[in-house]
C-alpha atoms as a PDB file:
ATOM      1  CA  UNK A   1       0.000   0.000   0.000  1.00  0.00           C
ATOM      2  CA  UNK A   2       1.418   3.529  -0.831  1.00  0.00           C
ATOM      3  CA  UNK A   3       2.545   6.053   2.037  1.00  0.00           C
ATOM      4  CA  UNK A   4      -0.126   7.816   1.335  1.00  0.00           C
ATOM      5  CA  UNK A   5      -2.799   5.482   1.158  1.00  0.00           C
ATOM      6  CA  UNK A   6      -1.351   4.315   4.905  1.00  0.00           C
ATOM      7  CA  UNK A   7      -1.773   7.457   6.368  1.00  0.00           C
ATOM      8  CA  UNK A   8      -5.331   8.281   4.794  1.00  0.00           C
ATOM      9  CA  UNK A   9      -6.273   4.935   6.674  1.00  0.00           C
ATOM     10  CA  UNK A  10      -4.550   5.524  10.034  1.00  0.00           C
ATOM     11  CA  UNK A  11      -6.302   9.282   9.800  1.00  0.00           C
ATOM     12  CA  UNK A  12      -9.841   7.602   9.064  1.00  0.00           C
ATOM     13  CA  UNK A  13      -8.931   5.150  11.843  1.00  0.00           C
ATOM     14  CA  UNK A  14      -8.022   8.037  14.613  1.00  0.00           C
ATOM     15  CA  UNK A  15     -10.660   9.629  13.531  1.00  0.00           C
ATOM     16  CA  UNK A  16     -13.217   6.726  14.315  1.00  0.00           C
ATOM     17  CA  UNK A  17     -11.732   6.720  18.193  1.00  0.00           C
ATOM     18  CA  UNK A  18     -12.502  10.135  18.488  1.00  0.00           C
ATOM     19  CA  UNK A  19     -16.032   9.147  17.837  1.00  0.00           C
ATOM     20  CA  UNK A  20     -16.230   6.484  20.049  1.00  0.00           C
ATOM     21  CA  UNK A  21     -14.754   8.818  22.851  1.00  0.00           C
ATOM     22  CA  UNK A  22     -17.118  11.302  21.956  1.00  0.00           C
ATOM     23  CA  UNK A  23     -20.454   8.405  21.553  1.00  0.00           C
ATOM     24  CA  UNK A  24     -20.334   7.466  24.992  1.00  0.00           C
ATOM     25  CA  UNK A  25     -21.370  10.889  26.444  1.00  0.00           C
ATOM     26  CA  UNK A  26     -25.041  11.486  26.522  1.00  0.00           C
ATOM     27  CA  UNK A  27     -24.843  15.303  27.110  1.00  0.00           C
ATOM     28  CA  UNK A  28     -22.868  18.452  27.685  1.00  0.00           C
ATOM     29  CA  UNK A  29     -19.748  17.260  25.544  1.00  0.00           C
ATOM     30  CA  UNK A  30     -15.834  16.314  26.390  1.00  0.00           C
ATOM     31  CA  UNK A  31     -13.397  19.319  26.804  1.00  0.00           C
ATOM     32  CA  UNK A  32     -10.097  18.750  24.425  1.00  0.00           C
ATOM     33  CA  UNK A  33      -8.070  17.284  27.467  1.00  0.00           C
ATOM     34  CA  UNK A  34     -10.793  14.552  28.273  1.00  0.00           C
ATOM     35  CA  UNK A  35     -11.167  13.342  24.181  1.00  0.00           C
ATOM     36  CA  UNK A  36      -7.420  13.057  24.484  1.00  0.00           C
ATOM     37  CA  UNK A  37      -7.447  10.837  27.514  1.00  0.00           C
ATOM     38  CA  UNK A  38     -10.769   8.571  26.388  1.00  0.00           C
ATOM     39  CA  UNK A  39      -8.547   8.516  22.768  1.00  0.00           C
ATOM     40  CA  UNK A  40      -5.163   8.272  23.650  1.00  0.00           C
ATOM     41  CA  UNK A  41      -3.780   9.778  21.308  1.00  0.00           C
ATOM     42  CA  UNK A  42      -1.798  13.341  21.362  1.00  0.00           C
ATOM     43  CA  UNK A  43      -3.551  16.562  21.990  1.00  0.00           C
ATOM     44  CA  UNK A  44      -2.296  18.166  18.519  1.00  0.00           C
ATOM     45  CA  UNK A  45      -3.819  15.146  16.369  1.00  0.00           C
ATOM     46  CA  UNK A  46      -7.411  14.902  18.523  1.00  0.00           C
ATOM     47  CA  UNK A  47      -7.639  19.116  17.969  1.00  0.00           C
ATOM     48  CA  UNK A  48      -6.912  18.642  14.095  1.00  0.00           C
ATOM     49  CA  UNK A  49      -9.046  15.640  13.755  1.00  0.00           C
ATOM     50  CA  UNK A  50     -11.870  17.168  16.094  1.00  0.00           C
ATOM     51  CA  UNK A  51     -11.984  20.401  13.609  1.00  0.00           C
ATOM     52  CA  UNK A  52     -11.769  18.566  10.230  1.00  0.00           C
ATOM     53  CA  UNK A  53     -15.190  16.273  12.000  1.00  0.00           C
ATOM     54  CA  UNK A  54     -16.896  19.613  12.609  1.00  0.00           C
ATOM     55  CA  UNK A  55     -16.276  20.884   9.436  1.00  0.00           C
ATOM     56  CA  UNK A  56     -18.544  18.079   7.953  1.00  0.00           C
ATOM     57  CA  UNK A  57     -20.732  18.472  10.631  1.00  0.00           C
ATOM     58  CA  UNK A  58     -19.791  15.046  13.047  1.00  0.00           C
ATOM     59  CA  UNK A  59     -18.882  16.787  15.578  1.00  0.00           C
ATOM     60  CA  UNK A  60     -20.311  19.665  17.553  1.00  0.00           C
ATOM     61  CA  UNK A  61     -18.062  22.442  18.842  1.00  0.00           C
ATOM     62  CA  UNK A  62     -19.770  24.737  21.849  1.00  0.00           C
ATOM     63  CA  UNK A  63     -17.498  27.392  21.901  1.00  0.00           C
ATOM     64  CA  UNK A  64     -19.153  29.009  25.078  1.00  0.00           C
ATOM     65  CA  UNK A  65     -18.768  25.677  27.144  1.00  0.00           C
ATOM     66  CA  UNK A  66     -15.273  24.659  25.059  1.00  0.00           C
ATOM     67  CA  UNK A  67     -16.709  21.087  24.609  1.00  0.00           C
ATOM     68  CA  UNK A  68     -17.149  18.750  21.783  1.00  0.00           C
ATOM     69  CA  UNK A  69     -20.095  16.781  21.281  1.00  0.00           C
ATOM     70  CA  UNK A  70     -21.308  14.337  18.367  1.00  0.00           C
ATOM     71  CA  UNK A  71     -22.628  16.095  15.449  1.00  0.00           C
ATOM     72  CA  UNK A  72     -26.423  16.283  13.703  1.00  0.00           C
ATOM     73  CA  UNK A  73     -24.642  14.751  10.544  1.00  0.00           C
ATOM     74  CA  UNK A  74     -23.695  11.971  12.427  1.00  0.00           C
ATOM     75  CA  UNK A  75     -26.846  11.024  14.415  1.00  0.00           C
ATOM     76  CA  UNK A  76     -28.864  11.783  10.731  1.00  0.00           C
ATOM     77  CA  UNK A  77     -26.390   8.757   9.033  1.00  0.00           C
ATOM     78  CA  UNK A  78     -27.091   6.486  12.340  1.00  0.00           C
ATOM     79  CA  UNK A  79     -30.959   7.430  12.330  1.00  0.00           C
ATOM     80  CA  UNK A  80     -31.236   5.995   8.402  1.00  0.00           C
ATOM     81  CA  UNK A  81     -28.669   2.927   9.033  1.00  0.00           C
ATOM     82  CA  UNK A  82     -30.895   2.479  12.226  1.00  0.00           C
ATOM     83  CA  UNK A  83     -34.185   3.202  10.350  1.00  0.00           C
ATOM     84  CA  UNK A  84     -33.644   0.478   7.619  1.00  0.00           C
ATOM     85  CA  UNK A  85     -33.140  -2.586  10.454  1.00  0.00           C
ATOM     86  CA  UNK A  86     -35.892  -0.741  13.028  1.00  0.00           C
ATOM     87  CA  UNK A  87     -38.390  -1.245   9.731  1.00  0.00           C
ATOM     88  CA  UNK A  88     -38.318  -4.953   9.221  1.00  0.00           C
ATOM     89  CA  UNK A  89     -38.100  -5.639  12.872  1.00  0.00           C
ATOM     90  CA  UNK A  90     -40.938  -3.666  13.289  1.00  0.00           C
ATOM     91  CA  UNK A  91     -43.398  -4.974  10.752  1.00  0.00           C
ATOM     92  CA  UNK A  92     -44.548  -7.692  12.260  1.00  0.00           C
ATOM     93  CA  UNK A  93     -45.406  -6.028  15.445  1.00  0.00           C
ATOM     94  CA  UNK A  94     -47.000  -3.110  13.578  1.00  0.00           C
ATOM     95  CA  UNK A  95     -49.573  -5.316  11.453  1.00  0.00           C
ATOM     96  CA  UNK A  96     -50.276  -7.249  14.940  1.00  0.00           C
ATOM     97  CA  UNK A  97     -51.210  -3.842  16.386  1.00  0.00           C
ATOM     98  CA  UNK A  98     -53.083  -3.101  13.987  1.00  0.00           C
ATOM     99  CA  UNK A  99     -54.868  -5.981  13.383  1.00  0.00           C
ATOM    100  CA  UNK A 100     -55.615  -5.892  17.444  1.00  0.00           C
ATOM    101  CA  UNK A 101     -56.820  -2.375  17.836  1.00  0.00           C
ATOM    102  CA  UNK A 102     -58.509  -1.923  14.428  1.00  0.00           C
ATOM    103  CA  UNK A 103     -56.371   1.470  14.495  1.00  0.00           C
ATOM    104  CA  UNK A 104     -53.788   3.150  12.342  1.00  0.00           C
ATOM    105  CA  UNK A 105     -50.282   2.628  14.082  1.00  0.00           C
ATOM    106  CA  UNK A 106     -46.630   4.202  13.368  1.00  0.00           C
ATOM    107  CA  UNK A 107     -43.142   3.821  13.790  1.00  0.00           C
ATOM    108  CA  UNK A 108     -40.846   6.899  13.979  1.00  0.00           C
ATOM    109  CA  UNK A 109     -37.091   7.413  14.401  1.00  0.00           C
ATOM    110  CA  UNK A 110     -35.317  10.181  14.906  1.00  0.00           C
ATOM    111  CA  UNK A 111     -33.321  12.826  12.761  1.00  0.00           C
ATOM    112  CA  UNK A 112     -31.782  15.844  13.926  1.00  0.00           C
ATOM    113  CA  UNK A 113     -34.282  17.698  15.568  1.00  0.00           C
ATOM    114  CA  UNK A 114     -36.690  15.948  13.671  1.00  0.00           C
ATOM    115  CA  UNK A 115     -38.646  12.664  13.434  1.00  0.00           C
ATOM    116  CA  UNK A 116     -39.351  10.745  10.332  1.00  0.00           C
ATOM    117  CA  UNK A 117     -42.271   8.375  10.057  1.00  0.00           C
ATOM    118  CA  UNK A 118     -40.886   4.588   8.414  1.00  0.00           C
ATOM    119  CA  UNK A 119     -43.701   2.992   8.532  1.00  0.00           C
ATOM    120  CA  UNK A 120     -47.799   3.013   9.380  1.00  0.00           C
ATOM    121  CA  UNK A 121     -50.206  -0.308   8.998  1.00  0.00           C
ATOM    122  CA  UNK A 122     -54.659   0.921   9.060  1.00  0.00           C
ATOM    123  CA  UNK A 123     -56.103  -1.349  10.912  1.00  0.00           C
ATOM    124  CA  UNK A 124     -59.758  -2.458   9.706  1.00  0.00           C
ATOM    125  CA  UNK A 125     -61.554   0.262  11.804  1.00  0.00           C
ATOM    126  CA  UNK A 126     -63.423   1.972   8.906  1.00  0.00           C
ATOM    127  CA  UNK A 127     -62.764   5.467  10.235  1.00  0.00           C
ATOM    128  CA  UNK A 128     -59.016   5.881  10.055  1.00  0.00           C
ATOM    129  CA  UNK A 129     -56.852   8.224  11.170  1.00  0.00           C
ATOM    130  CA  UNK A 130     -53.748   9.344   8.446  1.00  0.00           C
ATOM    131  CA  UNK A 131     -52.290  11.994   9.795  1.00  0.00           C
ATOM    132  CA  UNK A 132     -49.199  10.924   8.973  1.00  0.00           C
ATOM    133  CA  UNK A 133     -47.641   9.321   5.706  1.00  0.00           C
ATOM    134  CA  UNK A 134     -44.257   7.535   5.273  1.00  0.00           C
ATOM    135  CA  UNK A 135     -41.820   9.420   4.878  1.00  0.00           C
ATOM    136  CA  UNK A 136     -43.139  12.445   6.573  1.00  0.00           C
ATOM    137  CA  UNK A 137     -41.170  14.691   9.069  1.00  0.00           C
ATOM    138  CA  UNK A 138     -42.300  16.685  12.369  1.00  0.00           C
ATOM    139  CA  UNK A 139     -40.514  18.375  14.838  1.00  0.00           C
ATOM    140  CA  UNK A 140     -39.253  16.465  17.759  1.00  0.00           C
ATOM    141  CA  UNK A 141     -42.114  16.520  20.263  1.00  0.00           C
ATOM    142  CA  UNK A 142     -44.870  17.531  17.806  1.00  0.00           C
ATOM    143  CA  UNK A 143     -47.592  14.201  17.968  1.00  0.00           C
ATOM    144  CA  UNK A 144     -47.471  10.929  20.420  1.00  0.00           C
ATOM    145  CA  UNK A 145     -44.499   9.393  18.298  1.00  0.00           C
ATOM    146  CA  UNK A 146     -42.479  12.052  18.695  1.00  0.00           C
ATOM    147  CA  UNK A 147     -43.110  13.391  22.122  1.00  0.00           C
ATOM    148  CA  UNK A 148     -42.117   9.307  23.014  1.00  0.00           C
ATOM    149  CA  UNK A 149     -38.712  10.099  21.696  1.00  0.00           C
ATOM    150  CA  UNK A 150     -38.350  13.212  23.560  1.00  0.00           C
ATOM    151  CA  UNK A 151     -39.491  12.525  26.450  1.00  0.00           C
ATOM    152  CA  UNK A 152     -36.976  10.223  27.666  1.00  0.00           C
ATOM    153  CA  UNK A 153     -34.101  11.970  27.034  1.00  0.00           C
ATOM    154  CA  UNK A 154     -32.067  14.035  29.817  1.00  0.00           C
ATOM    155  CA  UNK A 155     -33.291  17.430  30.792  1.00  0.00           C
ATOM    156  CA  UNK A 156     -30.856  19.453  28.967  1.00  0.00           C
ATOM    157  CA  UNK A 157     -31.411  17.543  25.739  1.00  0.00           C
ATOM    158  CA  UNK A 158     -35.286  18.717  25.933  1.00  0.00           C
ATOM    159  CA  UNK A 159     -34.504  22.007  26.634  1.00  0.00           C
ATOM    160  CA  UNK A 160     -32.126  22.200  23.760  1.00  0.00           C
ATOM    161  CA  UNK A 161     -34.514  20.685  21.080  1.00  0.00           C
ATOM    162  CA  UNK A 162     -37.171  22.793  22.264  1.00  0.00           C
ATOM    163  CA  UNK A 163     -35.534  25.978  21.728  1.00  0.00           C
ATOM    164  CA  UNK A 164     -33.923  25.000  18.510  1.00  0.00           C
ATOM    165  CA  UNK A 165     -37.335  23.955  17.313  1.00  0.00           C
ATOM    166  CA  UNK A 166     -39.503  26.580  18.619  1.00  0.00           C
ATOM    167  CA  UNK A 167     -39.850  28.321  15.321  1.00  0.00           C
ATOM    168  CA  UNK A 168     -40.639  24.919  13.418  1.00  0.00           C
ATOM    169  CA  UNK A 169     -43.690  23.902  15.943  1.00  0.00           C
ATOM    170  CA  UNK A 170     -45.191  27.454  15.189  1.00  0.00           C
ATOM    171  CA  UNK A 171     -47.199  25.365  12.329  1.00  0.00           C
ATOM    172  CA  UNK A 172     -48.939  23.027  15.604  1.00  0.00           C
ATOM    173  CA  UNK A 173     -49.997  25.956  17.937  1.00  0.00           C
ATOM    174  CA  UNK A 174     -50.784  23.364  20.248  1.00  0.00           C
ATOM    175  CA  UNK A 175     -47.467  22.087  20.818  1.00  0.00           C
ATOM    176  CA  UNK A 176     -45.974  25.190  22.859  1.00  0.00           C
ATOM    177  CA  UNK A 177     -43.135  24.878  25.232  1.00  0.00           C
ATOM    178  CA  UNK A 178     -45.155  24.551  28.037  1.00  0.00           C
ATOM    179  CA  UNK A 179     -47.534  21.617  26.729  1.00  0.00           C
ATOM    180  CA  UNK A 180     -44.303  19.687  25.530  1.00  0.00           C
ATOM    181  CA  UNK A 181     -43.177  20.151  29.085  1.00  0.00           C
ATOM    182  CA  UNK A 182     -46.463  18.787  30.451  1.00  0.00           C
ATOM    183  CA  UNK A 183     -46.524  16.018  28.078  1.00  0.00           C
ATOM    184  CA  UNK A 184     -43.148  14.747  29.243  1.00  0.00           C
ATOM    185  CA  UNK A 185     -43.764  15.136  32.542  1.00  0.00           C
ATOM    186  CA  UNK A 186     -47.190  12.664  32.036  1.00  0.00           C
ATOM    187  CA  UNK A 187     -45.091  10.323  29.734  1.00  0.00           C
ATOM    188  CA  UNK A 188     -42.211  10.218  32.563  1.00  0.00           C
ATOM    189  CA  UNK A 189     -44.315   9.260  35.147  1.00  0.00           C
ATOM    190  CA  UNK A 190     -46.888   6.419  33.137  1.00  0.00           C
ATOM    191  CA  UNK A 191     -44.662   5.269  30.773  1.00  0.00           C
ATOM    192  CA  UNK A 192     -46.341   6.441  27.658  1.00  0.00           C
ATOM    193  CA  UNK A 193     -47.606   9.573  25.776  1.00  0.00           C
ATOM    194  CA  UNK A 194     -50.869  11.367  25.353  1.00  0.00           C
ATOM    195  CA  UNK A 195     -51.626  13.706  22.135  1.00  0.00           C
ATOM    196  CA  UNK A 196     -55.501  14.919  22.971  1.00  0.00           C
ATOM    197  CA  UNK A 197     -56.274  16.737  19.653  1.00  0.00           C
ATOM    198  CA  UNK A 198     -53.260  18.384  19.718  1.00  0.00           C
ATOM    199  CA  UNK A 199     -52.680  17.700  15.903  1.00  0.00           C
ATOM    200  CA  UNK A 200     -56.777  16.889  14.867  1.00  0.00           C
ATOM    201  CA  UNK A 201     -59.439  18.082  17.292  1.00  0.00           C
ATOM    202  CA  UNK A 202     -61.165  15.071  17.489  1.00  0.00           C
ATOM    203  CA  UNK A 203     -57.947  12.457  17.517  1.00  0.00           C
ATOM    204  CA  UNK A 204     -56.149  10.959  20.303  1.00  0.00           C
ATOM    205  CA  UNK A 205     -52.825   9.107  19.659  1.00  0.00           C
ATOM    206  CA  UNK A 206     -50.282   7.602  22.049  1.00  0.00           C
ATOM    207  CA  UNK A 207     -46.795   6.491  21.917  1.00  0.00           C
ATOM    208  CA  UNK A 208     -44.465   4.906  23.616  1.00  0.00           C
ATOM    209  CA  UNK A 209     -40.534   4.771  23.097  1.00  0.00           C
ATOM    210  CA  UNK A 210     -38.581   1.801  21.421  1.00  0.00           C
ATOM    211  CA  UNK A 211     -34.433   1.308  23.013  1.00  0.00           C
ATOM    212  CA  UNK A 212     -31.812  -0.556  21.986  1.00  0.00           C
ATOM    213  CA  UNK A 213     -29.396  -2.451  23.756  1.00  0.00           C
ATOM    214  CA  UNK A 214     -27.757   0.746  25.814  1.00  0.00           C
ATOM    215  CA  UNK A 215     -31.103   1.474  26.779  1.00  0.00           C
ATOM    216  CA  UNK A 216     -31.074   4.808  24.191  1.00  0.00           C
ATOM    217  CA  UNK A 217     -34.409   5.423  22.897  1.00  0.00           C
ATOM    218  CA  UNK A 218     -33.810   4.280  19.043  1.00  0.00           C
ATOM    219  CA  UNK A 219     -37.578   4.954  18.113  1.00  0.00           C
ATOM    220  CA  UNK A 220     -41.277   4.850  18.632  1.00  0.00           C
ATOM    221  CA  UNK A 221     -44.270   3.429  18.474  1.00  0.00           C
ATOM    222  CA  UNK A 222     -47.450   5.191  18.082  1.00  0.00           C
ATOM    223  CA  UNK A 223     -51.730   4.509  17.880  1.00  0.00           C
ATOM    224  CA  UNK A 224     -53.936   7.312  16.481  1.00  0.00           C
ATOM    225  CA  UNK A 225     -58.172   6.658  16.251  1.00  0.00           C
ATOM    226  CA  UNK A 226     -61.059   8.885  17.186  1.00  0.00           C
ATOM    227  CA  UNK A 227     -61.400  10.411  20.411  1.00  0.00           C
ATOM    228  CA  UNK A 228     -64.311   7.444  21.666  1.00  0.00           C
ATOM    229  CA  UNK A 229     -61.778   4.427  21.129  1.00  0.00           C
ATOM    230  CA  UNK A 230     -59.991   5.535  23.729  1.00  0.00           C
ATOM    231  CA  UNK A 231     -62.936   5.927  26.623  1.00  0.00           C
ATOM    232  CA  UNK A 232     -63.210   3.316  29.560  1.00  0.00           C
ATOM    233  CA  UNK A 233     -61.120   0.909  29.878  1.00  0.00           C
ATOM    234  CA  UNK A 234     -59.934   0.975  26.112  1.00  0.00           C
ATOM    235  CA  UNK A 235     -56.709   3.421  26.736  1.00  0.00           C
ATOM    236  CA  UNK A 236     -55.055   1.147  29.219  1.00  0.00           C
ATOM    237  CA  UNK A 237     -55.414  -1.889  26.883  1.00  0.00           C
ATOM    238  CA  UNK A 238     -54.278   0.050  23.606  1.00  0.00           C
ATOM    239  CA  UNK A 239     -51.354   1.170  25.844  1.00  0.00           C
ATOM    240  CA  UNK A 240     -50.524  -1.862  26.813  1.00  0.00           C
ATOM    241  CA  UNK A 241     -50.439  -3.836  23.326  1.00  0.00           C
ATOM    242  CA  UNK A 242     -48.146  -1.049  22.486  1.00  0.00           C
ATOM    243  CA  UNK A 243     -45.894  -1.976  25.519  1.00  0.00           C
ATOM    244  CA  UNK A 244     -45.821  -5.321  24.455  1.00  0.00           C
ATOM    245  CA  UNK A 245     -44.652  -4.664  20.691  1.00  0.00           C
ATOM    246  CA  UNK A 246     -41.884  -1.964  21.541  1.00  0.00           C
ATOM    247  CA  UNK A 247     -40.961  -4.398  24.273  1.00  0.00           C
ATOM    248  CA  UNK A 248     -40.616  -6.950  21.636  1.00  0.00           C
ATOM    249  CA  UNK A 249     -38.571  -4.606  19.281  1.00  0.00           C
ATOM    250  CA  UNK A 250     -36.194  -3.272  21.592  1.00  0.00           C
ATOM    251  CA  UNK A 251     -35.189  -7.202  22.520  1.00  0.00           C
ATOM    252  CA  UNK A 252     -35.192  -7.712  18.870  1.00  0.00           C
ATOM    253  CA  UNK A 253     -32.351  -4.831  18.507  1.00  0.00           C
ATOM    254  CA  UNK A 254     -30.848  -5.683  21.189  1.00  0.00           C
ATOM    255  CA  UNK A 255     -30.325  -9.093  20.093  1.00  0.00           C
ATOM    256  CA  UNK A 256     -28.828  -8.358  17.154  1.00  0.00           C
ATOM    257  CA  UNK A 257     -25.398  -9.115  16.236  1.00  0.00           C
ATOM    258  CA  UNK A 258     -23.114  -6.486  17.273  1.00  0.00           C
ATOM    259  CA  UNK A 259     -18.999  -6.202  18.527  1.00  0.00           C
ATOM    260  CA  UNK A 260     -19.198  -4.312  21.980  1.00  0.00           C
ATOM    261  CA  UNK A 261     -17.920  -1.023  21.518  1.00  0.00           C
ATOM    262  CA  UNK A 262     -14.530  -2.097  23.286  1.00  0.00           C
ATOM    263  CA  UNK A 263     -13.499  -4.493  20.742  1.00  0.00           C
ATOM    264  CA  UNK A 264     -14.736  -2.298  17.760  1.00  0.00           C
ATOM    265  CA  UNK A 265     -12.129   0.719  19.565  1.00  0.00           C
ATOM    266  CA  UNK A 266      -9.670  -1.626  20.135  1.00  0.00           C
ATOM    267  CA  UNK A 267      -9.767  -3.181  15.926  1.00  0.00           C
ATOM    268  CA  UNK A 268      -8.998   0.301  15.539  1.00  0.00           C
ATOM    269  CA  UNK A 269      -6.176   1.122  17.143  1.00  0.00           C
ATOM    270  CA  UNK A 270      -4.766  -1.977  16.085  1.00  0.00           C
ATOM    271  CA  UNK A 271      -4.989  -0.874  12.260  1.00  0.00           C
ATOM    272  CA  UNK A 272      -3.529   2.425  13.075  1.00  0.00           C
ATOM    273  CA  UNK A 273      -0.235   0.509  13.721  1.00  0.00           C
END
C-alpha cells in the first residue's frame, strides 16, 4: 500500500476513536483534554481531527462551554442505518397492532431535531386516522411518536430541542413549550404519551418509546383513532399492546449481532499501527 494510502487509513482510523470517545457521552460534551485521555492519542492530532469532524458536521463544537459533542450529521447517518433494520423488525409487530386495535399505528425514528415516520399499517376500523404518511417529518415533540422520543431523554437535551425547534412547531400551535413540558412530565411518570387533539381536534394518539441495547431510545411506536376508542377501559389496553410490541422490538435490537464497543475501539487502534 502507498505512504499515502497508509496514512489516509490511520487518519480515518483516529478519527473513528474520536467518535467512540465522543459516543459514549449522553450530554454536555468532552473538553479537548478529556477526548485526548478517552482517545489516547496526542492533543495536537485529537484538535486537528476534532476540527476537520466539525467541518462536515460530526462533531459539535460549543465554543461558550469549550466542549465537543457528536454532530447532527452523524446522528442523521445512524438514524437511516438504524431506520432500515428498526423497519423490518418492526413490521410484524405493527400489522399485529393493527390488526388488534382496528387502528392506524406508526413507527418513527429520529433525525436531527426531527422525526421521520418509516412505517404506518390501518387497521380495519373503517374510520381511520392518516395523519401521517411515510416518509413524513415533524418536529421532535410535535404528535405521540415524537413526544415518546423526547421525552426520555435528559433534561438538557429537551430544553435544547425545544428551543432550537420553537420556530418549526409554530405550524402546531398546540405544541408550545409549556404543553411539551407537560406532556413529558405525564409520559415520565406512566410510561407512555398522550396527544388529545393536539394535531386533529377530534384524535387521540399515544406512543411509547422503542431502546436498543444501551437502553437509548432508538424509536417509537405510536396509535392514532377517534377520540371514543380511547374511553373506559380501552386506553389502558391500547397502551398496553403497544408496551408489548416496543418491548418486543427493543429485545429484537438488542439481540442483534453487534462487537461491543470495546473491541470495535480496540480493531482500531490496532490498524492504526
Amino acid at each position: 500500500m502507498a505512504e499515502t494510502q497508509v496514512s489516509s487509513v490511520k487518519t480515518i482510523g483516529r478519527a473513528a476513536t474520536v467518535l467512540h470517545a465522543l459516543s459514549g457521552v449522553k450530554t454536555g460534551g468532552l473538553r479537548l483534554s478529556e477526548v485526548v485521555e478517552r482517545a489516547d492519542l496526542g492533543k495536537a492530532t485529537v484538535h486537528r481531527l476534532l476540527q476537520a469532524l466539525a467541518d462536515v458536521g460530526f462533531v459539535e463544537i460549543d465554543e461558550s462551554e469549550k466542549v465537543y459533542r457528536l454532530g447532527y450529521a452523524l446522528y442523521a447517518l445512524g438514524a437511516a442505518a438504524q431506520g432500515y433494520h428498526v423497519v423490518a423488525l418492526a413490521k410484524p409487530g405493527l400489522q399485529r397492532l393493527a390488526a388488534a386495535t382496528g387502528d392506524t399505528v406508526y413507527l418513527s425514528v429520529r433525525d436531527g431535531d426531527e422525526v421521520i415516520c418509516v412505517d404506518r399499517r390501518t387497521g380495519p376500523f373503517p374510520i381511520r386516522t392518516l395523519t401521517l404518511d411515510v416518509g413524513d417529518r415533524r418536529p421532535l415533540g410535535v404528535g405521540a411518536g415524537a413526544l415518546a422520543m423526547l421525552a426520555f431523554e435528559p433534561d438538557e437535551e429537551v430544553d435544547r430541542v425545544l428551543r432550537a425547534n420553537r420556530a418549526a412547531r409554530f405550524a402546531f400551535p398546540a405544541f408550545d413549550d409549556a404543553l411539551v413540558r407537560a406532556q413529558i412530565a405525564h409520559a415520565r411518570k406512566s410510561g407512555f404519551t398522550l396527544n388529545e387533539g393536539g394535531i386533529v381536534s377530534a384524535m387521540t394518539g399515544i406512543g411509547v418509546p422503542v431502546r436498543d441495547a444501551e437502553d437509548r431510545v432508538v424509536a417509537a411506536l405510536s396509535l392514532a383513532a377517534i377520540r371514543e376508542r380511547f374511553e373506559g377501559d380501552q386506553l389502558a389496553d391500547r397502551v398496553a399492546l403497544l408496551r408489548a410490541e416496543a418491548d418486543e422490538l427493543s429485545r429484537g435490537l438488542a439481540a442483534r449481532p453487534a462487537a461491543p464497543a470495546r473491541q470495535r475501539r480496540a480493531r482500531v487502534k490496532e490498524e492504526q499501527h
